[in-house]
C-alpha atoms as a PDB file:
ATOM      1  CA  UNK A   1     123.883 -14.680  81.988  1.00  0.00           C
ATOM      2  CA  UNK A   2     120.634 -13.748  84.261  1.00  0.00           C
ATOM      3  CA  UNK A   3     121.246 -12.625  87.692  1.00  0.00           C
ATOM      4  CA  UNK A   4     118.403 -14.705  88.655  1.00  0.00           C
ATOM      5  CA  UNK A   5     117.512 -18.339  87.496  1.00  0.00           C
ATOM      6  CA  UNK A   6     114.222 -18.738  85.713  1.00  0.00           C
ATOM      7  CA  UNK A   7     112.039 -17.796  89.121  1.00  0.00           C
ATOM      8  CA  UNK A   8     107.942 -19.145  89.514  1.00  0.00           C
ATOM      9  CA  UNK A   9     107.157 -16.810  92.189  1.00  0.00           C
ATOM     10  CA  UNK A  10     103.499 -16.348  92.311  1.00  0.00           C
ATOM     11  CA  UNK A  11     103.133 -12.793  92.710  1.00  0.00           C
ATOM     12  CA  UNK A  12      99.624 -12.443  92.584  1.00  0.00           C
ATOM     13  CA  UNK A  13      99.154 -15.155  94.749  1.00  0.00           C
ATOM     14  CA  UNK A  14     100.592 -12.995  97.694  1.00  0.00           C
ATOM     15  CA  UNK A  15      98.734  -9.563  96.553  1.00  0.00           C
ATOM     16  CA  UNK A  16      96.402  -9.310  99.194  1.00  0.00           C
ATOM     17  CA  UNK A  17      99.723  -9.184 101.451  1.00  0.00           C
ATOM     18  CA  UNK A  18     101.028  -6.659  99.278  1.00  0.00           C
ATOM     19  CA  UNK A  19      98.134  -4.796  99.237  1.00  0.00           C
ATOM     20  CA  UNK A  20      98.202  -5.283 103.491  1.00  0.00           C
ATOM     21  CA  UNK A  21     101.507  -3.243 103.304  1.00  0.00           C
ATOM     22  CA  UNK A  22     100.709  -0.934 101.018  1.00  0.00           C
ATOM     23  CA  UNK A  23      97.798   0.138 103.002  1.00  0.00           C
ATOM     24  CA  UNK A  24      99.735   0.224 106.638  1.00  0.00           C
ATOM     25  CA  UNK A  25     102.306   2.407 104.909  1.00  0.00           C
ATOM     26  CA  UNK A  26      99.524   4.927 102.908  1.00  0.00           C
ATOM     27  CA  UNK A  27      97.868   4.986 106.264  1.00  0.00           C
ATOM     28  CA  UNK A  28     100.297   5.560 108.567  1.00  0.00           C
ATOM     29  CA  UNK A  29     101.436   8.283 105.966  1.00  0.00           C
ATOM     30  CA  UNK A  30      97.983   9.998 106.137  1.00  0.00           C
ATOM     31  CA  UNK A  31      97.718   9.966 110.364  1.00  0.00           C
ATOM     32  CA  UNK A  32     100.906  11.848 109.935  1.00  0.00           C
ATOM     33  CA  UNK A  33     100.154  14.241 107.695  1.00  0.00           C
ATOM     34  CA  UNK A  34      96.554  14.911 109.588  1.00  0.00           C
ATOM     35  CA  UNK A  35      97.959  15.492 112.583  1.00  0.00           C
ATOM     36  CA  UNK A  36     100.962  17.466 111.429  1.00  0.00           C
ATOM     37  CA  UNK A  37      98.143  19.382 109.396  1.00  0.00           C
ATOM     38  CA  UNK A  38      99.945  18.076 105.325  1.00  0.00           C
ATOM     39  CA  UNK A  39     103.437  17.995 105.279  1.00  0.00           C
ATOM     40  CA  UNK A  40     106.203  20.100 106.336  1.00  0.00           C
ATOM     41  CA  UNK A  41     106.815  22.592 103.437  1.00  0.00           C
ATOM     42  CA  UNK A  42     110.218  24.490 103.173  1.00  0.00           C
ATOM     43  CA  UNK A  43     111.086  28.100 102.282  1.00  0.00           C
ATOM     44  CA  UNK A  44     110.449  27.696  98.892  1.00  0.00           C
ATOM     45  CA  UNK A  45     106.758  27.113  99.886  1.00  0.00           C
ATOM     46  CA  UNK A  46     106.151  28.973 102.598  1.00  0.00           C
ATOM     47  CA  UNK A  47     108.029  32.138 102.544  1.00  0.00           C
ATOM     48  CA  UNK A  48     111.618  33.126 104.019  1.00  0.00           C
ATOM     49  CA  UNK A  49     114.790  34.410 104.141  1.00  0.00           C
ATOM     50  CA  UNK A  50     117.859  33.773 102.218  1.00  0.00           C
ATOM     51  CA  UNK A  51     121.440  35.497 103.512  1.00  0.00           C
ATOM     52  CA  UNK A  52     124.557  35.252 101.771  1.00  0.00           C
ATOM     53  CA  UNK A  53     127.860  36.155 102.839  1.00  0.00           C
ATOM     54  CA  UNK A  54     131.483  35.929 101.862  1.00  0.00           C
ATOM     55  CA  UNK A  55     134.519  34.617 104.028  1.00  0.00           C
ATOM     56  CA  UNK A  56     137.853  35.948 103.065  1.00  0.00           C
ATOM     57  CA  UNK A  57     139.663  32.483 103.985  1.00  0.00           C
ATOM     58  CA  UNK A  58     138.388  29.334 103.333  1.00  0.00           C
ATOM     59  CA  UNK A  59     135.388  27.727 105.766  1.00  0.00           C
ATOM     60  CA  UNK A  60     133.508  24.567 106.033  1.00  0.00           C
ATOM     61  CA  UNK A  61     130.171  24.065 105.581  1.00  0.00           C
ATOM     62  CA  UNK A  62     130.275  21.655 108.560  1.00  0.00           C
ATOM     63  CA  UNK A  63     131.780  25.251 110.841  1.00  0.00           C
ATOM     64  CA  UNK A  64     129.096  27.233 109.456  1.00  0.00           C
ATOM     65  CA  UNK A  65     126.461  24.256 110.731  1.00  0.00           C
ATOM     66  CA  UNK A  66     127.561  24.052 114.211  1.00  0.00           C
ATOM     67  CA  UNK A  67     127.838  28.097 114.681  1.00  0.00           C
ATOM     68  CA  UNK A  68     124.348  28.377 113.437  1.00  0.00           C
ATOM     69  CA  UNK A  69     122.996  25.476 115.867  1.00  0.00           C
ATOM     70  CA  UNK A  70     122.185  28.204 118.441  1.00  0.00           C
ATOM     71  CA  UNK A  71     121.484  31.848 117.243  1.00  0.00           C
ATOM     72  CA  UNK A  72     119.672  34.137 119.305  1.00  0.00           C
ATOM     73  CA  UNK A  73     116.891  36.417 118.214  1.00  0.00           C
ATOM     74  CA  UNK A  74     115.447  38.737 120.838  1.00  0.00           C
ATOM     75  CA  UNK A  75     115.607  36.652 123.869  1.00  0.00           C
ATOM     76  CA  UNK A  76     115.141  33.801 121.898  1.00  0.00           C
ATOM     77  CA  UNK A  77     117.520  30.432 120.821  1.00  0.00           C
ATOM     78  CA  UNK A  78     116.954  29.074 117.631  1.00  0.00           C
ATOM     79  CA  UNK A  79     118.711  26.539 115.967  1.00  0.00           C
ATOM     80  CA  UNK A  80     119.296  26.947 111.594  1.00  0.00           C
ATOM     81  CA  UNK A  81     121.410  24.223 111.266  1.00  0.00           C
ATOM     82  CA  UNK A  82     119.208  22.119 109.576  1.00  0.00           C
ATOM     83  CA  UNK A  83     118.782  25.139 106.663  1.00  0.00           C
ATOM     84  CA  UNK A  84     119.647  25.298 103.242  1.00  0.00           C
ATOM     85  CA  UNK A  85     123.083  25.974 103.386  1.00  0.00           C
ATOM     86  CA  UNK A  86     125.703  26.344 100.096  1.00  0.00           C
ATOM     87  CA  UNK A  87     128.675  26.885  99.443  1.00  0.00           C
ATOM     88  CA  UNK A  88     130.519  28.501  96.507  1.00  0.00           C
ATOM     89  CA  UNK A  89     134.524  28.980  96.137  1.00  0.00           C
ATOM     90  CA  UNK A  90     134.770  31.416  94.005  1.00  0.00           C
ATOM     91  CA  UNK A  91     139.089  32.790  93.295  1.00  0.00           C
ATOM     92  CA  UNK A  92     138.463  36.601  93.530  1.00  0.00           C
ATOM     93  CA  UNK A  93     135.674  37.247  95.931  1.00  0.00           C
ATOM     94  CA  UNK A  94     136.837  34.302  98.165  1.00  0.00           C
ATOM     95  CA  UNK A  95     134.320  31.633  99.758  1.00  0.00           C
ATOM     96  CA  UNK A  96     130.769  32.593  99.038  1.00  0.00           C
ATOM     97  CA  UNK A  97     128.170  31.178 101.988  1.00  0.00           C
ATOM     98  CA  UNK A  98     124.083  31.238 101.249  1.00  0.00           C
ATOM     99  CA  UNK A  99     121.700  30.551 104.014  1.00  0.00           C
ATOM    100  CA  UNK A 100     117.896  29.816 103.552  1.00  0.00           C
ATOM    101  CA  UNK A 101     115.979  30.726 106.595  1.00  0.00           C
ATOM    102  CA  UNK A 102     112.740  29.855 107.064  1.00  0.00           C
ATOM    103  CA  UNK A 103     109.604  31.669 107.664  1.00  0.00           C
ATOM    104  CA  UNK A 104     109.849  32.657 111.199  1.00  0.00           C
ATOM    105  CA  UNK A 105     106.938  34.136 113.716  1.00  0.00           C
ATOM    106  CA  UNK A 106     105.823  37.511 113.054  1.00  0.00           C
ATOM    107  CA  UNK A 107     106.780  38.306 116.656  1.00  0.00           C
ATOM    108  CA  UNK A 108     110.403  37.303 115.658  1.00  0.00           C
ATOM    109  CA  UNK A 109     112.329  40.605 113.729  1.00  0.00           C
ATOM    110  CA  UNK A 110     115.786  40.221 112.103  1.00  0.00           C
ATOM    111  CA  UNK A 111     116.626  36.898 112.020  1.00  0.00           C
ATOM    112  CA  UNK A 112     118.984  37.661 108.685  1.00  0.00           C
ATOM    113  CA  UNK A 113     120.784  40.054 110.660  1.00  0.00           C
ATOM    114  CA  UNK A 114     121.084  38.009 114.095  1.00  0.00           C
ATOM    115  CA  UNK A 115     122.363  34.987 111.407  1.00  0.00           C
ATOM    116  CA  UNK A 116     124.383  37.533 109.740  1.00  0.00           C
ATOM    117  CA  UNK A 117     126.184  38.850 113.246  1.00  0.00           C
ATOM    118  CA  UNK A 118     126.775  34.641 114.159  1.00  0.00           C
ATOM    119  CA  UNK A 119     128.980  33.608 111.479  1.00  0.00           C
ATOM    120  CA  UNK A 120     130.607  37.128 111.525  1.00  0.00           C
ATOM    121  CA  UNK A 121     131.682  37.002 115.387  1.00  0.00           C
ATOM    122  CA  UNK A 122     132.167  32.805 115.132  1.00  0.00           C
ATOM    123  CA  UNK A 123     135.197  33.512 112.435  1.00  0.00           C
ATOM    124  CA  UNK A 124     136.679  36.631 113.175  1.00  0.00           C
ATOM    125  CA  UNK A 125     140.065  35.096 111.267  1.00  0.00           C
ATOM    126  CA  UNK A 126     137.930  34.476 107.927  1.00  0.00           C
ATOM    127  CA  UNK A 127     136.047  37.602 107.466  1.00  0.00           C
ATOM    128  CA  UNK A 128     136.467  40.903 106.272  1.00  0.00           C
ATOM    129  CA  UNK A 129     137.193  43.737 108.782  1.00  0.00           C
ATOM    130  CA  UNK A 130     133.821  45.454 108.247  1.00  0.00           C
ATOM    131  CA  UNK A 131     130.551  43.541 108.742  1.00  0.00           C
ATOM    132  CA  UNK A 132     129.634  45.696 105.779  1.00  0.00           C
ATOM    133  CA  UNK A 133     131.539  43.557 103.633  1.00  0.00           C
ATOM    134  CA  UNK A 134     130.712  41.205 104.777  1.00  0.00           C
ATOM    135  CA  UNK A 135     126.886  41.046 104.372  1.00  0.00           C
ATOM    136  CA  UNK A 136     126.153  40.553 100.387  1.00  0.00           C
ATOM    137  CA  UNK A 137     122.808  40.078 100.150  1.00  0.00           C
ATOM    138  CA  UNK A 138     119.305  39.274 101.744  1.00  0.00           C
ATOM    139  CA  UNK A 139     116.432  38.193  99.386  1.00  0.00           C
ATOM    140  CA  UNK A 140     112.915  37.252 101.341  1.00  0.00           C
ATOM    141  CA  UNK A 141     110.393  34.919  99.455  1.00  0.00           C
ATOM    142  CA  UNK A 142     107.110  36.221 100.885  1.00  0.00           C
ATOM    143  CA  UNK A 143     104.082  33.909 101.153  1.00  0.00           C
ATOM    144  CA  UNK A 144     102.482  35.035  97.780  1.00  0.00           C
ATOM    145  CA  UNK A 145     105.286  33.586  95.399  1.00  0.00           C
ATOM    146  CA  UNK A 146     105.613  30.788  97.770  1.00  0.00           C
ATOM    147  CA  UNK A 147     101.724  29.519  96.930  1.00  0.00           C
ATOM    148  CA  UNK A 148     102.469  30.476  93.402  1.00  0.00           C
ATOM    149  CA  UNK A 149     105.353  27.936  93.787  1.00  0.00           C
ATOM    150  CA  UNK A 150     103.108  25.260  95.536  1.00  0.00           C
ATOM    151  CA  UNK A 151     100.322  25.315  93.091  1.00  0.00           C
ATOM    152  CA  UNK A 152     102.910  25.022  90.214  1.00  0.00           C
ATOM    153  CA  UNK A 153     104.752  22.216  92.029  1.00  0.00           C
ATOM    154  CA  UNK A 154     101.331  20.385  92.207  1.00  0.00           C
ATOM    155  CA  UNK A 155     100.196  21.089  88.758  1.00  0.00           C
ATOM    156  CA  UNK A 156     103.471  19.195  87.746  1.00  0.00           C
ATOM    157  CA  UNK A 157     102.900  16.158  89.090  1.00  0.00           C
ATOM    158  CA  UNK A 158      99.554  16.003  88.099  1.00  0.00           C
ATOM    159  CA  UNK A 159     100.356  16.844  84.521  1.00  0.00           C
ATOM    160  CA  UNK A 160     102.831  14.380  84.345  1.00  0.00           C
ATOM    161  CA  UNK A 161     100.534  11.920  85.713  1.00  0.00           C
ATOM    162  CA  UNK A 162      97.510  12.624  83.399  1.00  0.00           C
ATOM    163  CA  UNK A 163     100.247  12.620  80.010  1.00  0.00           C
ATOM    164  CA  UNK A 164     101.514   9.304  81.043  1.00  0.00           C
ATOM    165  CA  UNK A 165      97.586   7.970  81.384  1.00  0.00           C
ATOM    166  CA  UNK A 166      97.187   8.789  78.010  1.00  0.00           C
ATOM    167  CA  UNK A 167     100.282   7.503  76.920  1.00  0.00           C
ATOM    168  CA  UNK A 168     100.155   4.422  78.330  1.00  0.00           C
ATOM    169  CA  UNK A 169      96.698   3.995  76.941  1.00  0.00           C
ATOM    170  CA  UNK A 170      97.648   4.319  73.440  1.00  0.00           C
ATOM    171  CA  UNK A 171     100.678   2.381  73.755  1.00  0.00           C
ATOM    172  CA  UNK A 172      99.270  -0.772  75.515  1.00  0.00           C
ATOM    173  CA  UNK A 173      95.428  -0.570  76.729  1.00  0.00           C
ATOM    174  CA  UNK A 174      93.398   1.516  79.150  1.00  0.00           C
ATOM    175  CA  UNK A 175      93.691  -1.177  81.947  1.00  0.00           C
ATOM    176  CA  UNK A 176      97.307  -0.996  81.707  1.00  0.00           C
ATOM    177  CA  UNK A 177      97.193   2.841  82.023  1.00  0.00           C
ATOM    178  CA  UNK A 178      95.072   2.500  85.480  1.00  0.00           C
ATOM    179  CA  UNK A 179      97.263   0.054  86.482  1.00  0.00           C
ATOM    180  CA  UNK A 180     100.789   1.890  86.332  1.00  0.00           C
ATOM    181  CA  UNK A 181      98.882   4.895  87.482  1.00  0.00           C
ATOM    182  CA  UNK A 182      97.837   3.379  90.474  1.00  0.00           C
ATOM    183  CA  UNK A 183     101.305   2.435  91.414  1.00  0.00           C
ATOM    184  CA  UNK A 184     102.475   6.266  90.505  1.00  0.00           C
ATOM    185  CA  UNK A 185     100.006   7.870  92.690  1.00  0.00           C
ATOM    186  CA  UNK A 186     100.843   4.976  95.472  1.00  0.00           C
ATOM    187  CA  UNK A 187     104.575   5.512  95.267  1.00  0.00           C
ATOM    188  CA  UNK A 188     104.222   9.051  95.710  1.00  0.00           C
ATOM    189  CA  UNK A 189     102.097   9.381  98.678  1.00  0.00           C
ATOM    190  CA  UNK A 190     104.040   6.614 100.460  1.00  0.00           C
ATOM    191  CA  UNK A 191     106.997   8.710  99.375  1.00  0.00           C
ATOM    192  CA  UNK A 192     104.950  11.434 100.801  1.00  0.00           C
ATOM    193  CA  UNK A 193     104.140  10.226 104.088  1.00  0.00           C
ATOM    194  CA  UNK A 194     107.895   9.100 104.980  1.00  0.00           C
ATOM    195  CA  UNK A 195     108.980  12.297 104.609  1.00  0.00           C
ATOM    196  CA  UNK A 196     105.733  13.499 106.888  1.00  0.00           C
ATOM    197  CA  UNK A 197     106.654  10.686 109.879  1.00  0.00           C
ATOM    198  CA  UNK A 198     110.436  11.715 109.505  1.00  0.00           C
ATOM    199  CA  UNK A 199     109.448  15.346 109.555  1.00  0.00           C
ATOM    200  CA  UNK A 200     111.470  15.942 106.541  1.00  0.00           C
ATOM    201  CA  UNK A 201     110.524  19.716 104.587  1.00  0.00           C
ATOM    202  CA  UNK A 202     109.600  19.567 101.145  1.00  0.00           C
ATOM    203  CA  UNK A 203     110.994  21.770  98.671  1.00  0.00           C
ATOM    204  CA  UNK A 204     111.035  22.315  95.105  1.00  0.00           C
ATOM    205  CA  UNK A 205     114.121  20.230  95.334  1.00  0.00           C
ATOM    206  CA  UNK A 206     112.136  17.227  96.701  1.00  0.00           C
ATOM    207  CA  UNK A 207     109.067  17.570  94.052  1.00  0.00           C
ATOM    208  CA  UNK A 208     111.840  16.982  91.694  1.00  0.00           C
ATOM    209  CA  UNK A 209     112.705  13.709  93.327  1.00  0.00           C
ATOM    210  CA  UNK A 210     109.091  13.204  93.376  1.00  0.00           C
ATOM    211  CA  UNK A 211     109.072  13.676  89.364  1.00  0.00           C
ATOM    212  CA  UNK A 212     111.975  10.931  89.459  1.00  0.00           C
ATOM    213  CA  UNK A 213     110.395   8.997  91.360  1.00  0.00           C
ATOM    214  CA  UNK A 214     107.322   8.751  89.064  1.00  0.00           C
ATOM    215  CA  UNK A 215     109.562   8.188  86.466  1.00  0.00           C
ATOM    216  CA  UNK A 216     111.797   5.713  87.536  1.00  0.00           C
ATOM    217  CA  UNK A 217     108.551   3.523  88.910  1.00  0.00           C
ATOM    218  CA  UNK A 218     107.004   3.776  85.240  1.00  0.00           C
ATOM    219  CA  UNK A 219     110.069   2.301  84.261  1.00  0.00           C
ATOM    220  CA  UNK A 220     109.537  -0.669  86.270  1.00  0.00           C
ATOM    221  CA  UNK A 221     106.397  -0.972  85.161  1.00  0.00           C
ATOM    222  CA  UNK A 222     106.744  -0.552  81.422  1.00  0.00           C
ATOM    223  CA  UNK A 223     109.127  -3.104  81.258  1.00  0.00           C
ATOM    224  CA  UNK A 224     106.471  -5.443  82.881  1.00  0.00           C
ATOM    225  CA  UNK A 225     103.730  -4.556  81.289  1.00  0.00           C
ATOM    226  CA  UNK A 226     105.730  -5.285  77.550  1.00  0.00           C
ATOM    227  CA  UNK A 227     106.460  -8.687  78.614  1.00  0.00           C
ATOM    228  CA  UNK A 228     102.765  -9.445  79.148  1.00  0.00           C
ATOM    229  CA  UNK A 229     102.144  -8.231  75.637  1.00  0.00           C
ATOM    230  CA  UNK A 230     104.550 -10.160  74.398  1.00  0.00           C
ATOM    231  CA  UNK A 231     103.218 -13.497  76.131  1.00  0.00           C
ATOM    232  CA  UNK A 232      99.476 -12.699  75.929  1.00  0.00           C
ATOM    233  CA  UNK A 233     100.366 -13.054  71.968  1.00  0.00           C
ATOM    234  CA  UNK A 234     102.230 -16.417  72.616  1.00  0.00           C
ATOM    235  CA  UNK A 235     100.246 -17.823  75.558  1.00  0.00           C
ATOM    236  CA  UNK A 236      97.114 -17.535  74.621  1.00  0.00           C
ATOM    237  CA  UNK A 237      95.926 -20.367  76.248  1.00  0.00           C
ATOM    238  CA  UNK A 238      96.967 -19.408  79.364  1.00  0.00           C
ATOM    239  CA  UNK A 239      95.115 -17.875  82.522  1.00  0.00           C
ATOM    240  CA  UNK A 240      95.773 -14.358  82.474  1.00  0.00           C
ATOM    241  CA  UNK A 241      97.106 -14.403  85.711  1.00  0.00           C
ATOM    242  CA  UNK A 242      99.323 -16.983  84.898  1.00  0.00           C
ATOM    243  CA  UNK A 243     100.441 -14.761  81.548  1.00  0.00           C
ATOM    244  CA  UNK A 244     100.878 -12.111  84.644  1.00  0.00           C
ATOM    245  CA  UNK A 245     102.869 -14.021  86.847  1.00  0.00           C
ATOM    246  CA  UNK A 246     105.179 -15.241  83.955  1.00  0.00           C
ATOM    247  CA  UNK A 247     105.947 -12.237  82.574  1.00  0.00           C
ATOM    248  CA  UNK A 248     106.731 -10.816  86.319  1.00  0.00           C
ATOM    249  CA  UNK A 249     109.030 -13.537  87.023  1.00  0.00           C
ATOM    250  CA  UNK A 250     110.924 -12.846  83.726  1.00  0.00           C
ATOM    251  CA  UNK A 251     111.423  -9.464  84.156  1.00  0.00           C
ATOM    252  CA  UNK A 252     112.069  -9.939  87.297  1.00  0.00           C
ATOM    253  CA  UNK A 253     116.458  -9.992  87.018  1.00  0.00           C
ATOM    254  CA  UNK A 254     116.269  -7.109  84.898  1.00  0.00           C
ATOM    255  CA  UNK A 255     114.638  -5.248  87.900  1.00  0.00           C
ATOM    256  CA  UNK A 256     116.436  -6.536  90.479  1.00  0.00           C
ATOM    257  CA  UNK A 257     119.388  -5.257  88.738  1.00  0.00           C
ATOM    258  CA  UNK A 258     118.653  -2.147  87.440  1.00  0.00           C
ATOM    259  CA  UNK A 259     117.347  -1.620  90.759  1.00  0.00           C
ATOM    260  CA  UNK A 260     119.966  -2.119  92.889  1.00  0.00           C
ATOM    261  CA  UNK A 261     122.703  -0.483  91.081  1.00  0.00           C
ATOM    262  CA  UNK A 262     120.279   2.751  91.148  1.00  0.00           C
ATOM    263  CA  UNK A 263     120.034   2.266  94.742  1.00  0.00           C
ATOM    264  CA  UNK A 264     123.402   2.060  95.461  1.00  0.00           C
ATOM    265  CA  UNK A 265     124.131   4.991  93.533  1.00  0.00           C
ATOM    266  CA  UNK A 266     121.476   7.241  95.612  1.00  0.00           C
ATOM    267  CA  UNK A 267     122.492   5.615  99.004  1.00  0.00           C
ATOM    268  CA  UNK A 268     126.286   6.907  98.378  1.00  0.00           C
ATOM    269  CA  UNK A 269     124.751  10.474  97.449  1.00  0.00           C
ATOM    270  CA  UNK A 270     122.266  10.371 100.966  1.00  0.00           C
ATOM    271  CA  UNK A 271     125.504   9.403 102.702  1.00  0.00           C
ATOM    272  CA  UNK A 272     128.259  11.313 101.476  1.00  0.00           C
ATOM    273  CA  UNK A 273     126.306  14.311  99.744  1.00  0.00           C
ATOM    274  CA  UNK A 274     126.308  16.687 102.344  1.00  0.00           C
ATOM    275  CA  UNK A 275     123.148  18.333 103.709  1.00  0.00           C
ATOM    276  CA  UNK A 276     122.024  19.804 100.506  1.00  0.00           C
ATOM    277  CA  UNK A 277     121.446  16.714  98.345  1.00  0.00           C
ATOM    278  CA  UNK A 278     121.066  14.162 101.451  1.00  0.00           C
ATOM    279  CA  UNK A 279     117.004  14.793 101.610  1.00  0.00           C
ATOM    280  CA  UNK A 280     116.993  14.333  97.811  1.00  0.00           C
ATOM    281  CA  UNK A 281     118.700  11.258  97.931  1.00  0.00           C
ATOM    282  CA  UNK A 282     116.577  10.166 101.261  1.00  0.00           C
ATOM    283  CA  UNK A 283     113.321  10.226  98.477  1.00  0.00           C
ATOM    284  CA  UNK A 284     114.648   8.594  95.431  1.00  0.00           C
ATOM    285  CA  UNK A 285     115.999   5.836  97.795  1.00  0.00           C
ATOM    286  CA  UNK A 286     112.353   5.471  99.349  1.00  0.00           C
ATOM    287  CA  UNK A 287     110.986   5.706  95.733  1.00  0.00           C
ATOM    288  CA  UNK A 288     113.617   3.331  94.604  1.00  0.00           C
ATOM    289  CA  UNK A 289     112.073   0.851  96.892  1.00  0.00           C
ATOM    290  CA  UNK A 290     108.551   1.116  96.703  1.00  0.00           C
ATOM    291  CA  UNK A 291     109.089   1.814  92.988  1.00  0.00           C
ATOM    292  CA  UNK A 292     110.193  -1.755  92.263  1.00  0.00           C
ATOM    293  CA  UNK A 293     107.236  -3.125  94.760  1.00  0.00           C
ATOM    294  CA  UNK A 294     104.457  -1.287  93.139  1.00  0.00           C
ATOM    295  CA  UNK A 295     105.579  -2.544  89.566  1.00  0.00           C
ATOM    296  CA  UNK A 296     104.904  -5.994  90.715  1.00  0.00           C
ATOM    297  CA  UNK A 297     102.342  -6.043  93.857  1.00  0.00           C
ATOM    298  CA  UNK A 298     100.629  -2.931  93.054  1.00  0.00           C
ATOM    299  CA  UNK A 299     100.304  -2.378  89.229  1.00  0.00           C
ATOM    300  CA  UNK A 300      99.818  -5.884  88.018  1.00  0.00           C
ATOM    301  CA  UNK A 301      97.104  -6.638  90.350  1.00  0.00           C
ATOM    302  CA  UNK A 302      95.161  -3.346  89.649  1.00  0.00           C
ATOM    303  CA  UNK A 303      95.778  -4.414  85.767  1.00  0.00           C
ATOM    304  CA  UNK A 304      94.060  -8.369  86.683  1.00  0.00           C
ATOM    305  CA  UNK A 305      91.271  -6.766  88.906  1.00  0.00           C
ATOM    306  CA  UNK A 306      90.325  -4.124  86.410  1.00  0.00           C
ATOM    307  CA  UNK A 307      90.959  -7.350  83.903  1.00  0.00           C
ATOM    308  CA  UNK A 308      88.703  -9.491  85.701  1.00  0.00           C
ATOM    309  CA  UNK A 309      85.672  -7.389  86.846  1.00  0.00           C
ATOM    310  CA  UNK A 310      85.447  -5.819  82.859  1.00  0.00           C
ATOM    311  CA  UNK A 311      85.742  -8.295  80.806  1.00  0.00           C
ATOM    312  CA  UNK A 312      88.895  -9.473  78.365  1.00  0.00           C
ATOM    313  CA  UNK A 313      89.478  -7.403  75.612  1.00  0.00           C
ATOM    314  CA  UNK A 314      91.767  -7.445  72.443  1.00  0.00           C
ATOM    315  CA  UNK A 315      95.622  -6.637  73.366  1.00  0.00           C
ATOM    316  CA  UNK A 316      97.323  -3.853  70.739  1.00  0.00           C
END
């Protein structure tokens, strides 16, 4: 049983609203990230701190949040509740706590230790009796591996991009390739730009759900584009964009579906996750979204454009 009767939506017939919203979102992404200078890049990026410690009694990550909402460095009040913060319960050395901090001013000295003396004096009942003990480590990430990090982090999603091009080429044609490539690249910098107006960091952790993203969108589009193989062999007759728009509409349960049980999935993750995964889950939501969009307002009209301005040529 379908989710969805047989549908006669005429999808390309409302592409030049699509492509209306897709441009208000890529631009409003791209004033953002202008003015913020790109986007907000995290400690694995940039450079920083990470502290870990280790409670004798059990604490809460949610404690450890609110005592590190105002810490005071030198005259000054900063507020690391917002930071990378884990957890690990471990039976013989007790509760193990790891805070990233993030590159700070050069002006600003010892933030790991003014972090370090906060949790200490905020739960005097669930630490050791020397701070000594209590301090276990603190690893800096200068600037140099950070860049290292960044170009690799770039160099994956381009990669990934360029192998699917050719992929996509040999398995269906070179149109199709621009077309779900177009919808990758547009997925990701709307992706992008949300996370620039929300002033959101990203981390390696996020070009991961980037990666998803860019997977679960080819998906999408895959599915499409084998459905107008399929029907370009049987309809021959037909307009192309009508072979287009019939193979969108019946795909289009399958997507709804698959789509909305992902969704769901992510949305229980963003929130009941806890800080750590919540900003993950934030991005394969947004991806989730724009994913199943660009499979049928952005990719499928790039496909007919590209079909239309060079000429039909002879499916696989």
């Amino acid at each position: 049983m379908r989710f969805l009767s047989e549908t006669k939506i005429d999808f390309l017939g409302a592409r030049r609203f699509g492509f209306v919203i897709s441009g208000a979102l890529l631009l409003a992404g791209m004033i953002s990230l202008f003015l913020q200078n790109g986007p907000k890049l995290g400690i694995d990026f940039t450079g920083g701190t990470r502290v870990m410690v280790k409670f004798d009694k059990s604490v809460e990550i949610s404690s450890v949040r609110d005592a590190l909402a105002i810490v005071e460095i030198e005259g000054e009040t900063f507020d690391f509740s917002k930071a990378e913060i884990k957890l690990e319960r471990d039976k013989e050395l007790g509760d193990l706590v790891s805070v990233r901090l993030p590159k700070l001013p050069e002006t600003v000295d010892d933030a790991d230790e003014a972090v370090i003396s906060k949790l200490f004096d905020t739960f005097p009942e669930n630490v050791p009796d020397d701070i000594i003990e209590f301090k276990l480590s603190t690893d800096t990430i200068g600037p140099k591996i950070g860049s290292e990090l960044r170009g690799k982090a770039i160099l994956a999603i381009i990669s990934s991009i360029l192998m699917i091009l050719i992929y996509v080429s040999i398995r269906f044609q070179f149109k199709f390739a621009i077309g779900a490539i177009a919808a990758l690249v547009h997925d990701v910098l709307i992706t992008l730009g949300i996370f620039s107006i929300m002033d959101y960091e990203i981390s390696l952790v996020i070009v991961a759900a980037f990666l998803t993203i860019v997977g679960y969108s080819l998906n999408d589009t895959i599915v499409v584009f084998d459905r107008v193989r399929e029907n370009l062999k049987r309809l021959k007759q037909e307009r192309y964009e009508t072979i287009i728009n019939k193979s969108i509409n019946e795909s289009l349960s399958r997507t709804v579906i698959t789509s909305l049980t992902t969704f769901m999935v992510v949305f229980i993750l963003w929130l009941a996750g806890g800080e750590v995964i919540r900003y993950f889950a934030f991005a394969m939501m947004v991806g989730i979204l724009i994913g199943t969009y660009s499979s049928m307002f952005v990719a499928s009209p790039v496909v007919v454009a590209w079909h239309n301005r060079f000429g039909k040529s002879k499916s696989r």
